[in-house]
C-alpha atoms as a PDB file:
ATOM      1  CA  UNK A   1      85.710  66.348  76.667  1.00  0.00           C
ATOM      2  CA  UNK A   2      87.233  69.389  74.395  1.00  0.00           C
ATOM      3  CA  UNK A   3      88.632  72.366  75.365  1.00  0.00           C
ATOM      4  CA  UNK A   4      87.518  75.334  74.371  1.00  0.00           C
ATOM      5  CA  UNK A   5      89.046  78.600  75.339  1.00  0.00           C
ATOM      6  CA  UNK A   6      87.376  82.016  74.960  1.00  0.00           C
ATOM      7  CA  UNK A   7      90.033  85.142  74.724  1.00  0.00           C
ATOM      8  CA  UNK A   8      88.854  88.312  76.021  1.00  0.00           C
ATOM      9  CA  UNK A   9      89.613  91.301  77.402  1.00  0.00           C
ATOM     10  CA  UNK A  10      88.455  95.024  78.498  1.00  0.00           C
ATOM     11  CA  UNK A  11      84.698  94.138  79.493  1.00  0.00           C
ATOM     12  CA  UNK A  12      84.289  90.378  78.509  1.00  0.00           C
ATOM     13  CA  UNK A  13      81.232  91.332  76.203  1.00  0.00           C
ATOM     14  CA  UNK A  14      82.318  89.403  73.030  1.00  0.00           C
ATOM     15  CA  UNK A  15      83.532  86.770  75.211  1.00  0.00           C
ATOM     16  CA  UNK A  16      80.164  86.574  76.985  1.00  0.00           C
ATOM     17  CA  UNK A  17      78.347  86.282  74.123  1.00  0.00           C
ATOM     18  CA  UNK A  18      80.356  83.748  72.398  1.00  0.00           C
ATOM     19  CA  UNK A  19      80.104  81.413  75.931  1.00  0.00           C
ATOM     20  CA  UNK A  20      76.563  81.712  75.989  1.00  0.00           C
ATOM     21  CA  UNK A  21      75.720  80.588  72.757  1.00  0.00           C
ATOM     22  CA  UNK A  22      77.916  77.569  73.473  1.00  0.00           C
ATOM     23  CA  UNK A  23      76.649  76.587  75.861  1.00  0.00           C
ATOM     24  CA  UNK A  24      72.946  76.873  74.913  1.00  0.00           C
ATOM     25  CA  UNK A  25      73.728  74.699  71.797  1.00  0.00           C
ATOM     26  CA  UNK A  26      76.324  72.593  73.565  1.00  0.00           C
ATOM     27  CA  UNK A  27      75.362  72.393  77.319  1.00  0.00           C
ATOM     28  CA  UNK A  28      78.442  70.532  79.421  1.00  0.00           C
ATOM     29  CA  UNK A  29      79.451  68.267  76.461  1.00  0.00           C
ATOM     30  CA  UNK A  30      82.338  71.127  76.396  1.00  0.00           C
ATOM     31  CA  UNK A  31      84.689  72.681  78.387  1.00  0.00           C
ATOM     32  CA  UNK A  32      84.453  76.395  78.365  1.00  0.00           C
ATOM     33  CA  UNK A  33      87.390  77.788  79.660  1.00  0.00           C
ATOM     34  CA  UNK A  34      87.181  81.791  80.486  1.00  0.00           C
ATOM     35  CA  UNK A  35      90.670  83.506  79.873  1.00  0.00           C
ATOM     36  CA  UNK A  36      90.215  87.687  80.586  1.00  0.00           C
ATOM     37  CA  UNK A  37      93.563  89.425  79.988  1.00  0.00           C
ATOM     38  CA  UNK A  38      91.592  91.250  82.787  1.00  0.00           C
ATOM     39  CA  UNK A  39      89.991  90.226  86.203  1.00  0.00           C
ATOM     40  CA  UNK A  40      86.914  92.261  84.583  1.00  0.00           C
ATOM     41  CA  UNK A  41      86.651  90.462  81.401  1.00  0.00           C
ATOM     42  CA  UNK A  42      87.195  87.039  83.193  1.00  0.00           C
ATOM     43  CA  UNK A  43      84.078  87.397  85.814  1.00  0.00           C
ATOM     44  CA  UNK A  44      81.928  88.748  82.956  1.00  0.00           C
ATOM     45  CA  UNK A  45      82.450  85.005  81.123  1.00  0.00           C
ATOM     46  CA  UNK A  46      82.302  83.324  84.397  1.00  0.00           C
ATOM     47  CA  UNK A  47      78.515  84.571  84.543  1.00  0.00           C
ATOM     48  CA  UNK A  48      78.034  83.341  81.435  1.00  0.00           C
ATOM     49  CA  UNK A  49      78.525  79.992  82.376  1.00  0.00           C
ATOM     50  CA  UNK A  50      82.224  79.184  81.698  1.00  0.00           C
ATOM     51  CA  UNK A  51      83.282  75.994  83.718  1.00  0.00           C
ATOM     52  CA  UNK A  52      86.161  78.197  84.828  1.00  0.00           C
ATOM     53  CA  UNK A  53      88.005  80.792  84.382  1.00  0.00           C
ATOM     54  CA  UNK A  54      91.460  82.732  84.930  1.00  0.00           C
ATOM     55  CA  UNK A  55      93.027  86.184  84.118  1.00  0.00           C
ATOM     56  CA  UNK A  56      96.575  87.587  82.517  1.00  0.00           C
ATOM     57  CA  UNK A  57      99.424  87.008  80.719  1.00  0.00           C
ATOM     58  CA  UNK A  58     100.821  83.839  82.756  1.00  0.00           C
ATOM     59  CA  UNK A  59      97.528  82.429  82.781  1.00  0.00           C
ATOM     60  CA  UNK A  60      96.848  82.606  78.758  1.00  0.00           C
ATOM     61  CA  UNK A  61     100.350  81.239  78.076  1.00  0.00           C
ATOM     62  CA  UNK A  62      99.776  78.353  79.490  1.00  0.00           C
ATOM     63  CA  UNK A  63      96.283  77.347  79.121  1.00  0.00           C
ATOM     64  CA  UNK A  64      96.322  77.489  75.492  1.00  0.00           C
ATOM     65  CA  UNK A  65      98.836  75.234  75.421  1.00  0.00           C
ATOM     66  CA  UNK A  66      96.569  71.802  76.306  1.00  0.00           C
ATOM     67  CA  UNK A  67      93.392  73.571  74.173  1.00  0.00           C
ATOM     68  CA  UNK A  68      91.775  71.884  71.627  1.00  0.00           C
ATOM     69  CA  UNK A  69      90.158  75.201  70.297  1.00  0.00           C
ATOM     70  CA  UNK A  70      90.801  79.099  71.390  1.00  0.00           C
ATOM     71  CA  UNK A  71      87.863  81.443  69.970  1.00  0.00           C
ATOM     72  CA  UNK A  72      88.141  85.454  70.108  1.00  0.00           C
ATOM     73  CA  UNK A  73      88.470  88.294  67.844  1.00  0.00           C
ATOM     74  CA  UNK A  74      91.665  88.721  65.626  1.00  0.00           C
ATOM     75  CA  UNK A  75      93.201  91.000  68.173  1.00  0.00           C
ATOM     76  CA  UNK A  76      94.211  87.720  70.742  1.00  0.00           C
ATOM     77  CA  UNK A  77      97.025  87.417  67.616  1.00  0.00           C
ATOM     78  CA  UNK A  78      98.432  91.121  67.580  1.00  0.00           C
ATOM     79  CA  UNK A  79     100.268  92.264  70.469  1.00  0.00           C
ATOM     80  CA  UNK A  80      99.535  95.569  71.968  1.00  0.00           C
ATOM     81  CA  UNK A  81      95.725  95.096  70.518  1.00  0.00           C
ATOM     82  CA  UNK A  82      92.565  95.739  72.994  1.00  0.00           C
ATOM     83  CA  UNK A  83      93.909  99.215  74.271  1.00  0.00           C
ATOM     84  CA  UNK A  84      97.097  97.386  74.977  1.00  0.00           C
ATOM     85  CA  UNK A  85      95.675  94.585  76.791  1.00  0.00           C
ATOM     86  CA  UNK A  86      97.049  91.566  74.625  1.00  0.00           C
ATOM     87  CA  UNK A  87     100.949  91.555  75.611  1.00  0.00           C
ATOM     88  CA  UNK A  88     103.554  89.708  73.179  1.00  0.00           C
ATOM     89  CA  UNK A  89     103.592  86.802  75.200  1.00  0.00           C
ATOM     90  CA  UNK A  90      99.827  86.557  75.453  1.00  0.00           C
ATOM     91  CA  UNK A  91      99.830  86.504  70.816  1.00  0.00           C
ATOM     92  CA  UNK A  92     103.021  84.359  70.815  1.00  0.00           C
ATOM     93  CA  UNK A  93     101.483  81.815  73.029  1.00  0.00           C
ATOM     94  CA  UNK A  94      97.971  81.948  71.124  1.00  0.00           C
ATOM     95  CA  UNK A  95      99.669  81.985  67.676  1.00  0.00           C
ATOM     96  CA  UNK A  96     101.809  78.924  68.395  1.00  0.00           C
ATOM     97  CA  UNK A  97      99.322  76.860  70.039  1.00  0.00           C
ATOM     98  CA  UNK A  98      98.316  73.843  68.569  1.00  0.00           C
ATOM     99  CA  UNK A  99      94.867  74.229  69.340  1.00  0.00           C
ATOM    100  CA  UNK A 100      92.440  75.346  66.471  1.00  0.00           C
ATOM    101  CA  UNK A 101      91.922  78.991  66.265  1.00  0.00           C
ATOM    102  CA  UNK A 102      88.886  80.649  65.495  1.00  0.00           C
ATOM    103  CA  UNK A 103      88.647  84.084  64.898  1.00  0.00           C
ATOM    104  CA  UNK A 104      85.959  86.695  64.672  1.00  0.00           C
ATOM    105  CA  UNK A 105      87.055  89.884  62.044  1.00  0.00           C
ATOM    106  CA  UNK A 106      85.858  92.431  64.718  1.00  0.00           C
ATOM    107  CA  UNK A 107      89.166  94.649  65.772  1.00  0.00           C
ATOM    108  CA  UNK A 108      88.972  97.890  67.211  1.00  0.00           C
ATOM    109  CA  UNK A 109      92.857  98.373  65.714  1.00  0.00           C
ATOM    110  CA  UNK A 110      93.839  99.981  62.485  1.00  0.00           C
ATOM    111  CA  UNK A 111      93.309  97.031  60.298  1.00  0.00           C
ATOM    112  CA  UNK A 112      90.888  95.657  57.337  1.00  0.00           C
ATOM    113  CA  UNK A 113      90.299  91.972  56.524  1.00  0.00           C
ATOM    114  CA  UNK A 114      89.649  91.793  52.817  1.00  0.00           C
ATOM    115  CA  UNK A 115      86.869  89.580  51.877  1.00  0.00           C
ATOM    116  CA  UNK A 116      84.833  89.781  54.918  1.00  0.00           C
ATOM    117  CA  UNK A 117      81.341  91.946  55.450  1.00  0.00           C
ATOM    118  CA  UNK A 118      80.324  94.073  58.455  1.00  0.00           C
ATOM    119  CA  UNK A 119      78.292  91.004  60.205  1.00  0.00           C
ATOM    120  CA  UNK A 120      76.832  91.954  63.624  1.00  0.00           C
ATOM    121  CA  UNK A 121      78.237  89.733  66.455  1.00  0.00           C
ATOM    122  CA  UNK A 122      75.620  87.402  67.107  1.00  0.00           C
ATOM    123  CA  UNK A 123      75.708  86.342  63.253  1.00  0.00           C
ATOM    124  CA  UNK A 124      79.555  85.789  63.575  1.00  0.00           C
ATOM    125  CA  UNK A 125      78.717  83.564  66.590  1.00  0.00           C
ATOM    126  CA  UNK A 126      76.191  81.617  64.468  1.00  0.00           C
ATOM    127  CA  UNK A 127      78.021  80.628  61.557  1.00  0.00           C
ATOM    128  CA  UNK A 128      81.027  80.136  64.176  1.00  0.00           C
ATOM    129  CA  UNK A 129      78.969  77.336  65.873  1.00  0.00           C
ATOM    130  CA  UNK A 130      77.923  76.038  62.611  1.00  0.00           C
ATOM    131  CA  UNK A 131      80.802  75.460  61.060  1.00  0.00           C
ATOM    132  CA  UNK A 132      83.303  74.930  63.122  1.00  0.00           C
ATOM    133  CA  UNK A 133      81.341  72.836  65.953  1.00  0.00           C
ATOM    134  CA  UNK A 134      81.231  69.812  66.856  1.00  0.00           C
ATOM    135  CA  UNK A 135      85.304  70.032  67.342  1.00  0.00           C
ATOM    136  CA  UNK A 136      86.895  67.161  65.248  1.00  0.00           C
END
């Protein structure tokens, strides 16, 4: 079964959303691993249906490590992004995974992606699940 871990932080919306949708489409043919840089943002994905779950720095570091894909927005790669939230170790250890990484252009920092258009979130999470599942 693959691995699939969701990156979220401050309320767990984005990560909510994404979990749901996978596992509407998908059901238990994937893992869903929850991983909150906050307690909050972890429960929030738990109800969502992750198959588990686990919060902080320690906890991202090294479950990234054996994933086969880690979704979340383009701030799990910048430290100090999400209010702070995302330390150096938790982008280091995201960055140098093996794992795929899938990224949604949504960043409440000071940055612009060129080439991409203000898509709403459950859009993003469409053409996510379209083109980049099943995992191969």
């Amino acid at each position: 079964m693959k691995k699939v871990c969701v990156i979220d932080g401050q309320g767990g919306g984005i990560g909510s959303t994404i979990i749901k949708r996978i596992k509407e489409r998908f059901e238990e043919s994937v893992e869903v691993i929850a991983l909150g840089t906050n307690a909050i943002a972890t429960a929030q994905m738990l109800k969502a249906r992750a198959n588990k779950g686990a919060s902080g720095t320690n906890a991202i570091v090294q479950t990234v490590k054996n994933a086969d894909m880690i979704i979340g927005t383009v701030g799990i790669i910048m430290p100090h992004s999400m209010m702070g939230e995302v330390t150096p170790q938790m982008a280091e250890a995201v960055s140098c995974s093996p794992a795929k990484k899938v990224l949604l252009p949504l960043s409440q920092e000071n940055i612009a992606i060129v080439g991409m258009v203000g898509s709403p979130l459950p859009q993003l999470v469409d053409e996510l699940l379209d083109v980049y599942f099943p995992l191969s």
